[in-house]
PDB file of N, CA and C in Angstrom:
ATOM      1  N   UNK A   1     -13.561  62.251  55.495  1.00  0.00           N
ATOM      2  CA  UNK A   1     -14.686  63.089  55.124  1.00  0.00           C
ATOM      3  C   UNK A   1     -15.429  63.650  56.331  1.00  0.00           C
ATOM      4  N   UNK A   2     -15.548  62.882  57.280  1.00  0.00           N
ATOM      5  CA  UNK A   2     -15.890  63.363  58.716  1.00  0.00           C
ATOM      6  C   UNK A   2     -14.988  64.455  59.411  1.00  0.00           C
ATOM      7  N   UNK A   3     -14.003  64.302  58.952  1.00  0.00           N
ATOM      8  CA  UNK A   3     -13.089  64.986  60.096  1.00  0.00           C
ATOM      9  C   UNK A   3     -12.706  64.557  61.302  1.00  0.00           C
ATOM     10  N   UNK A   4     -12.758  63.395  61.428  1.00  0.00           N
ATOM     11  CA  UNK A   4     -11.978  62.774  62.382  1.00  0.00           C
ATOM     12  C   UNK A   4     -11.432  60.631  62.201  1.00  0.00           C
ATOM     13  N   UNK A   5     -10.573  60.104  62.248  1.00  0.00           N
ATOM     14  CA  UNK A   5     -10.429  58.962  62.706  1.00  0.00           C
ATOM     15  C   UNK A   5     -11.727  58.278  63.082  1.00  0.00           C
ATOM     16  N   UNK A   6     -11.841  57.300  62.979  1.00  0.00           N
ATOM     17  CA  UNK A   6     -12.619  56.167  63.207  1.00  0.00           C
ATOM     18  C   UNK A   6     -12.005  54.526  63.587  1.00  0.00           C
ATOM     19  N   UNK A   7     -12.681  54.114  64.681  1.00  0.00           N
ATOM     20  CA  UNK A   7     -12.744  52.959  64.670  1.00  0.00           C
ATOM     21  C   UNK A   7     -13.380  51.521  64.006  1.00  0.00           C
ATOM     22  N   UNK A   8     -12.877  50.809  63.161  1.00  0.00           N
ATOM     23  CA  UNK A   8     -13.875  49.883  62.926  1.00  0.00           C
ATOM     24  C   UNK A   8     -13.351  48.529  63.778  1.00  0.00           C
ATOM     25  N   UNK A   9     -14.513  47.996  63.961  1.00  0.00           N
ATOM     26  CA  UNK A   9     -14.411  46.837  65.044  1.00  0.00           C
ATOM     27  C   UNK A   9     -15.506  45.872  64.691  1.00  0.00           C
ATOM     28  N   UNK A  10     -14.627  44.578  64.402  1.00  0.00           N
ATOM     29  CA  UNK A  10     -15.330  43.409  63.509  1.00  0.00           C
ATOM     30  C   UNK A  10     -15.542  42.935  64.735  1.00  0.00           C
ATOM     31  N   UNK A  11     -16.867  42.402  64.689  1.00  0.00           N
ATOM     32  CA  UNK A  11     -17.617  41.559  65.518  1.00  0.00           C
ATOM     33  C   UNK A  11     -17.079  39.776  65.295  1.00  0.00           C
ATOM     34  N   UNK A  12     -16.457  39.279  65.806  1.00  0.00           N
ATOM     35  CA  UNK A  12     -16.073  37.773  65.513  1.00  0.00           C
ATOM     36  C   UNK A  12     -17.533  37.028  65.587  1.00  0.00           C
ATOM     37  N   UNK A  13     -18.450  37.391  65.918  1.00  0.00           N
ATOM     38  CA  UNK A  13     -19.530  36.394  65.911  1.00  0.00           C
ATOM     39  C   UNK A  13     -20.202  36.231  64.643  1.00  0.00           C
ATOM     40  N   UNK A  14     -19.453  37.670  63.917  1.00  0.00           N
ATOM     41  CA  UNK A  14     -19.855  37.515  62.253  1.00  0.00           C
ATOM     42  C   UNK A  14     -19.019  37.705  61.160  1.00  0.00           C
ATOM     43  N   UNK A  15     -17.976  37.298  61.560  1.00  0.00           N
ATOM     44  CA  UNK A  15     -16.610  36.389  60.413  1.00  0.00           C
ATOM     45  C   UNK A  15     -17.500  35.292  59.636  1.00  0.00           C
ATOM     46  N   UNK A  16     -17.438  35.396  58.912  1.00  0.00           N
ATOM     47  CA  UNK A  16     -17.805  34.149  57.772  1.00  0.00           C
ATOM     48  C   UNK A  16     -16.886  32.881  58.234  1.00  0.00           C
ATOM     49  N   UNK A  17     -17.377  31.475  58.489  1.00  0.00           N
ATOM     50  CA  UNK A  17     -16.800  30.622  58.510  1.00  0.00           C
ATOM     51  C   UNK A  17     -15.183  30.496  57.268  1.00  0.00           C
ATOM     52  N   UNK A  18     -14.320  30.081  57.258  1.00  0.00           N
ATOM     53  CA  UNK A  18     -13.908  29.705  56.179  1.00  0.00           C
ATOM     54  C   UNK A  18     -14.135  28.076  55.445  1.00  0.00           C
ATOM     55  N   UNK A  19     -13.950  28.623  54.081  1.00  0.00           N
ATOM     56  CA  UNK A  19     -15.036  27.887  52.911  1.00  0.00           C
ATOM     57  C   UNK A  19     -16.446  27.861  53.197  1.00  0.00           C
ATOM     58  N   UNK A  20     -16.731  29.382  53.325  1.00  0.00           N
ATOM     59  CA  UNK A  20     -18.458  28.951  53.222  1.00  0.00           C
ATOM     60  C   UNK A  20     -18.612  30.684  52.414  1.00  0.00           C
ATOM     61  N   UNK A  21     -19.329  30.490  51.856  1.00  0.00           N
ATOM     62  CA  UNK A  21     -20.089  31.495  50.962  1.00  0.00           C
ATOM     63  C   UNK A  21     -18.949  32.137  50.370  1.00  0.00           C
ATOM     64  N   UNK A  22     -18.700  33.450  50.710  1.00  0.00           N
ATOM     65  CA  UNK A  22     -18.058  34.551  50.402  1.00  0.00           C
ATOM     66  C   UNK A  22     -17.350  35.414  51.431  1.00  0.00           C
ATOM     67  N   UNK A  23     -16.468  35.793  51.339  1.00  0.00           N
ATOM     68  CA  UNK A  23     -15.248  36.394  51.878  1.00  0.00           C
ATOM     69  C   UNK A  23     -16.016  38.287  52.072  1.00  0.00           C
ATOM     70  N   UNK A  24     -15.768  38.311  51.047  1.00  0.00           N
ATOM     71  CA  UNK A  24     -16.262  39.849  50.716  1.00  0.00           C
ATOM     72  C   UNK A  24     -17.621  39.856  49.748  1.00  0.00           C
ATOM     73  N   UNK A  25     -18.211  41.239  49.584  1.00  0.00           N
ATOM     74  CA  UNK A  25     -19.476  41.242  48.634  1.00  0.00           C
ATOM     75  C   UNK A  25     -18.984  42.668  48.083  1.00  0.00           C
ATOM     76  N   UNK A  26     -19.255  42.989  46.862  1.00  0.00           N
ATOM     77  CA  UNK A  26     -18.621  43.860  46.379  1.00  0.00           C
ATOM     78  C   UNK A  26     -20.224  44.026  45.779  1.00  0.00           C
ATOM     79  N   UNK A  27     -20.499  45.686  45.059  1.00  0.00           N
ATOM     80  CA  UNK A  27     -21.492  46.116  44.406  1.00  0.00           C
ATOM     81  C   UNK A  27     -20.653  46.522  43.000  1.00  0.00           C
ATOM     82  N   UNK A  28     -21.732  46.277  41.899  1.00  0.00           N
ATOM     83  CA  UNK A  28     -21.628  46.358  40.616  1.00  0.00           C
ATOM     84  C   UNK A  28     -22.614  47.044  40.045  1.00  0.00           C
ATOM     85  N   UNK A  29     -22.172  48.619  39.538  1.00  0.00           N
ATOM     86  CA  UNK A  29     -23.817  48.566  38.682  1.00  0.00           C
ATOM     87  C   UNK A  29     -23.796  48.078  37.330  1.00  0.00           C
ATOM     88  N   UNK A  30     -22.622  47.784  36.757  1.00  0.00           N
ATOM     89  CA  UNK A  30     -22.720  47.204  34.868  1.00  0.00           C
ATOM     90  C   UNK A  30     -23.727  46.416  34.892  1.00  0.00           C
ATOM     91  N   UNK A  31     -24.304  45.896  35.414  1.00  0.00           N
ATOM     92  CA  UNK A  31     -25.979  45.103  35.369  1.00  0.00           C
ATOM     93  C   UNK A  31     -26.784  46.238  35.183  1.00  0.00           C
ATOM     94  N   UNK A  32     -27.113  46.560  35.914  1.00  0.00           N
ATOM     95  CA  UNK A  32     -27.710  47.483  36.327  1.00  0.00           C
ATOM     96  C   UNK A  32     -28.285  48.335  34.781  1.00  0.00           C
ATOM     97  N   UNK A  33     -26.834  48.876  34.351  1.00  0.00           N
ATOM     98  CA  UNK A  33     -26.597  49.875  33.061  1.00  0.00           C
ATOM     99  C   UNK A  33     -27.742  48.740  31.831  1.00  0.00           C
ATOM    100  N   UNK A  34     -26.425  48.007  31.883  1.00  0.00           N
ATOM    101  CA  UNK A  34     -26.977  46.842  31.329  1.00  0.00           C
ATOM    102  C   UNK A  34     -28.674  46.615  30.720  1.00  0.00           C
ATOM    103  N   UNK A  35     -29.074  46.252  32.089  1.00  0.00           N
ATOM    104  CA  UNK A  35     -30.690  45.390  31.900  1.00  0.00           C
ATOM    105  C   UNK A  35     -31.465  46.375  31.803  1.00  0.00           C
ATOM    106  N   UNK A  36     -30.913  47.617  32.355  1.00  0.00           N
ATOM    107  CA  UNK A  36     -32.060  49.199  32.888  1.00  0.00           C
ATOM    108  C   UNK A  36     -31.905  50.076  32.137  1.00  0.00           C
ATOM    109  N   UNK A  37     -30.343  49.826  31.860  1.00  0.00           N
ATOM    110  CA  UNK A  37     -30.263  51.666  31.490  1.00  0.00           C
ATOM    111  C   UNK A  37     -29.792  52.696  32.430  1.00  0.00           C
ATOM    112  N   UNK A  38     -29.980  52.101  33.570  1.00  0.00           N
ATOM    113  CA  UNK A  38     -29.451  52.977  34.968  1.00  0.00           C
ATOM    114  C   UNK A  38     -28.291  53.119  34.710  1.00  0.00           C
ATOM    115  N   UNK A  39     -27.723  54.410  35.446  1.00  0.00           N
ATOM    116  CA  UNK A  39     -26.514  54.714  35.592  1.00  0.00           C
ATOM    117  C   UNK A  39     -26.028  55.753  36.767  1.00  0.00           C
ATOM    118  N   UNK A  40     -25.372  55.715  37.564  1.00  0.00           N
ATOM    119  CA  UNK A  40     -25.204  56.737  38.669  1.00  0.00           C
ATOM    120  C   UNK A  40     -25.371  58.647  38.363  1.00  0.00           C
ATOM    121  N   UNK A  41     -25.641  58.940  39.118  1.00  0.00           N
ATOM    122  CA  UNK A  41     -25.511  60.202  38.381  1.00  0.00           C
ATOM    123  C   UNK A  41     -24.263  60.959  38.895  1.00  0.00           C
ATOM    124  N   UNK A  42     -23.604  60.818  39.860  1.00  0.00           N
ATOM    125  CA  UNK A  42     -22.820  60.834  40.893  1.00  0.00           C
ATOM    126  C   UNK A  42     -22.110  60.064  41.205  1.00  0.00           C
ATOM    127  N   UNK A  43     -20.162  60.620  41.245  1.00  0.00           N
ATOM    128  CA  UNK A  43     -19.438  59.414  41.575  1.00  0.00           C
ATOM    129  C   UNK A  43     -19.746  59.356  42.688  1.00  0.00           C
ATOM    130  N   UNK A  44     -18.830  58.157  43.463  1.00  0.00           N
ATOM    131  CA  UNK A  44     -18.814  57.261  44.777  1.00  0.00           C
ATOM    132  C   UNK A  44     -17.909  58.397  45.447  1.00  0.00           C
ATOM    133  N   UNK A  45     -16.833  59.460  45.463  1.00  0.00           N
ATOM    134  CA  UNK A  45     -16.422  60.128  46.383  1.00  0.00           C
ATOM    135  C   UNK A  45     -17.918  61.188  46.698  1.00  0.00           C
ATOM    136  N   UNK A  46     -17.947  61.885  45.673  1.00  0.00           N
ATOM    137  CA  UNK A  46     -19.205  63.010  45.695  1.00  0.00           C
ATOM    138  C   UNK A  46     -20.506  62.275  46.548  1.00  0.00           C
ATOM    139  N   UNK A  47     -21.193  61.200  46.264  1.00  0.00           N
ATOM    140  CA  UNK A  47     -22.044  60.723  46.864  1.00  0.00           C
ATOM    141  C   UNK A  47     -21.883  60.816  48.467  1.00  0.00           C
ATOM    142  N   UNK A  48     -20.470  60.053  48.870  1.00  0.00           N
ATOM    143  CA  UNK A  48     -20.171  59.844  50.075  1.00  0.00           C
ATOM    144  C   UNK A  48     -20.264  61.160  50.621  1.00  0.00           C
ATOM    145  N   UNK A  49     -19.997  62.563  49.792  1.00  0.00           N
ATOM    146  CA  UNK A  49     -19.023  63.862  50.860  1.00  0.00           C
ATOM    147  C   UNK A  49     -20.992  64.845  50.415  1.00  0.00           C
ATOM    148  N   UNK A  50     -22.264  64.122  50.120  1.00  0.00           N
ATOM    149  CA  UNK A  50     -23.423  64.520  49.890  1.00  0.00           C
ATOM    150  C   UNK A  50     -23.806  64.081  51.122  1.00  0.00           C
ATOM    151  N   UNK A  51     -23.827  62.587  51.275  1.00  0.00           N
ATOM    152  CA  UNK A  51     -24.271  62.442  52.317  1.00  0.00           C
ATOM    153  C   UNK A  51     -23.777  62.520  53.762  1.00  0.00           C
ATOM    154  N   UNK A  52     -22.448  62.629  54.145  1.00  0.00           N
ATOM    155  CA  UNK A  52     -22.245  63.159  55.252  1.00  0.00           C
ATOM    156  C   UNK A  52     -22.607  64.899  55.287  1.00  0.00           C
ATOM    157  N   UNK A  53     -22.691  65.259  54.144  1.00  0.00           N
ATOM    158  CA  UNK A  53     -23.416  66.635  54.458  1.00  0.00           C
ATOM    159  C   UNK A  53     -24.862  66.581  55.127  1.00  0.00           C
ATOM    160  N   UNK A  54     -25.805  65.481  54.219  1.00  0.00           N
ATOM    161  CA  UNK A  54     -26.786  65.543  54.528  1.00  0.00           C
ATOM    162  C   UNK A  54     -27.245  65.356  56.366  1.00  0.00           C
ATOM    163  N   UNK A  55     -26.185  64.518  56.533  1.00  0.00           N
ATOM    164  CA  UNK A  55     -26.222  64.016  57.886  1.00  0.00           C
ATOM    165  C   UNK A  55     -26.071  65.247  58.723  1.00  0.00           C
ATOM    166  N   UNK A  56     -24.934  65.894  58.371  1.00  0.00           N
ATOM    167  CA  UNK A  56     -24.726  66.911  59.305  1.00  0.00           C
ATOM    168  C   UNK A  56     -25.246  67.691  59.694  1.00  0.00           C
ATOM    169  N   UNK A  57     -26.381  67.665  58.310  1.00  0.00           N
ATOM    170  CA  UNK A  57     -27.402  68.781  58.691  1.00  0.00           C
ATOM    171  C   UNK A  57     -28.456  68.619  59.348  1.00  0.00           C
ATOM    172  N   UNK A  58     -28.782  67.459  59.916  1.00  0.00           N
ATOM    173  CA  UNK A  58     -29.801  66.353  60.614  1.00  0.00           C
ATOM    174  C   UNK A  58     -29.504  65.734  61.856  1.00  0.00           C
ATOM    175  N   UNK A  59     -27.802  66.445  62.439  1.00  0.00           N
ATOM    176  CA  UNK A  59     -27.352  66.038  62.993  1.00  0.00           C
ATOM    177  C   UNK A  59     -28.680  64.974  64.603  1.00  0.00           C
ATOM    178  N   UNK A  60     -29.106  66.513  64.873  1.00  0.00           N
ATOM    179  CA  UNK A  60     -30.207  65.726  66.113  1.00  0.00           C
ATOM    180  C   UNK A  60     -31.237  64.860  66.016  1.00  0.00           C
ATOM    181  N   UNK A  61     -31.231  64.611  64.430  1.00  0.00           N
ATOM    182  CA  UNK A  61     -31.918  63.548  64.222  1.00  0.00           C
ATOM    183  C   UNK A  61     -31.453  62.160  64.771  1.00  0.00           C
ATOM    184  N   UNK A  62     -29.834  62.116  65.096  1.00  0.00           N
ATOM    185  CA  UNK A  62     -29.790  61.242  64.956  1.00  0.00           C
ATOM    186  C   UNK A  62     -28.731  60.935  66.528  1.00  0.00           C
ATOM    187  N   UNK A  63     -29.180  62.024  67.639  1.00  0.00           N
ATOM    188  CA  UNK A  63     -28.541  61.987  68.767  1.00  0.00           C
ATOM    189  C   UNK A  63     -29.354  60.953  69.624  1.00  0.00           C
ATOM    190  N   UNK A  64     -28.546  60.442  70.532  1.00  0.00           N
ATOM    191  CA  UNK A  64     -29.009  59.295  71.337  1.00  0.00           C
ATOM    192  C   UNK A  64     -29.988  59.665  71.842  1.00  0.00           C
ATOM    193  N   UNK A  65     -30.827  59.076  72.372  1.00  0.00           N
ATOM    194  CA  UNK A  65     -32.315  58.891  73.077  1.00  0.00           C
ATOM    195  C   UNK A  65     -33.434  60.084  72.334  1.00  0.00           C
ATOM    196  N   UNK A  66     -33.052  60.651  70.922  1.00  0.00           N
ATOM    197  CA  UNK A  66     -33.404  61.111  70.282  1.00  0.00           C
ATOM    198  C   UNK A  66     -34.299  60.342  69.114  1.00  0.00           C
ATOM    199  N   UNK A  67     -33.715  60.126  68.475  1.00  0.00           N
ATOM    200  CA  UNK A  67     -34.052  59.340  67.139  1.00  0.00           C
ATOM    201  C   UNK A  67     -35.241  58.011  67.261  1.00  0.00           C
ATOM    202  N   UNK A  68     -36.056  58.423  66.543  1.00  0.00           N
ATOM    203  CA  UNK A  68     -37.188  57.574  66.609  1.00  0.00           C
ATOM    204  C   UNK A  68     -37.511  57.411  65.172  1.00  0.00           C
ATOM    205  N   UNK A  69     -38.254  55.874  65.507  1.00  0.00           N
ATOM    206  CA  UNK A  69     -38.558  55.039  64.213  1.00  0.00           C
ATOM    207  C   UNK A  69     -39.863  55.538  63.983  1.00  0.00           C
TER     208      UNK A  69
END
């Protein structure tokens, strides 16, 4: 969606032990629907290819020694 390759690079200092908690965390909204009534309005590709738009358009918002809290 970017237009280019990416690196991802797991930090070993934050591997989950094994047998402790959880492996992975996954999101669910059927609760959500459920208890609320909520429901996405927007799939998960469309969302994703919204917000790298949004980004792009903000790009210098978010250039190094730029971006402030």
């Amino acid at each position: 969606m970017i237009g280019r390759k990416i690196e991802i690079v797991v930090d070993p200092a934050r591997i989950r032990p094994e047998n402790s908690e959880v492996l992975r965390l996954r999101a669910d909204s059927r609760r959500a629907e459920r208890v609320l009534g909520w429901s996405p309005r927007v799939g998960l590709l469309e969302g994703l290819s919204r917000t790298v738009a949004w980004m792009r358009d903000r790009r210098r918002d978010y250039e190094a020694g730029v971006y402030a809290v």
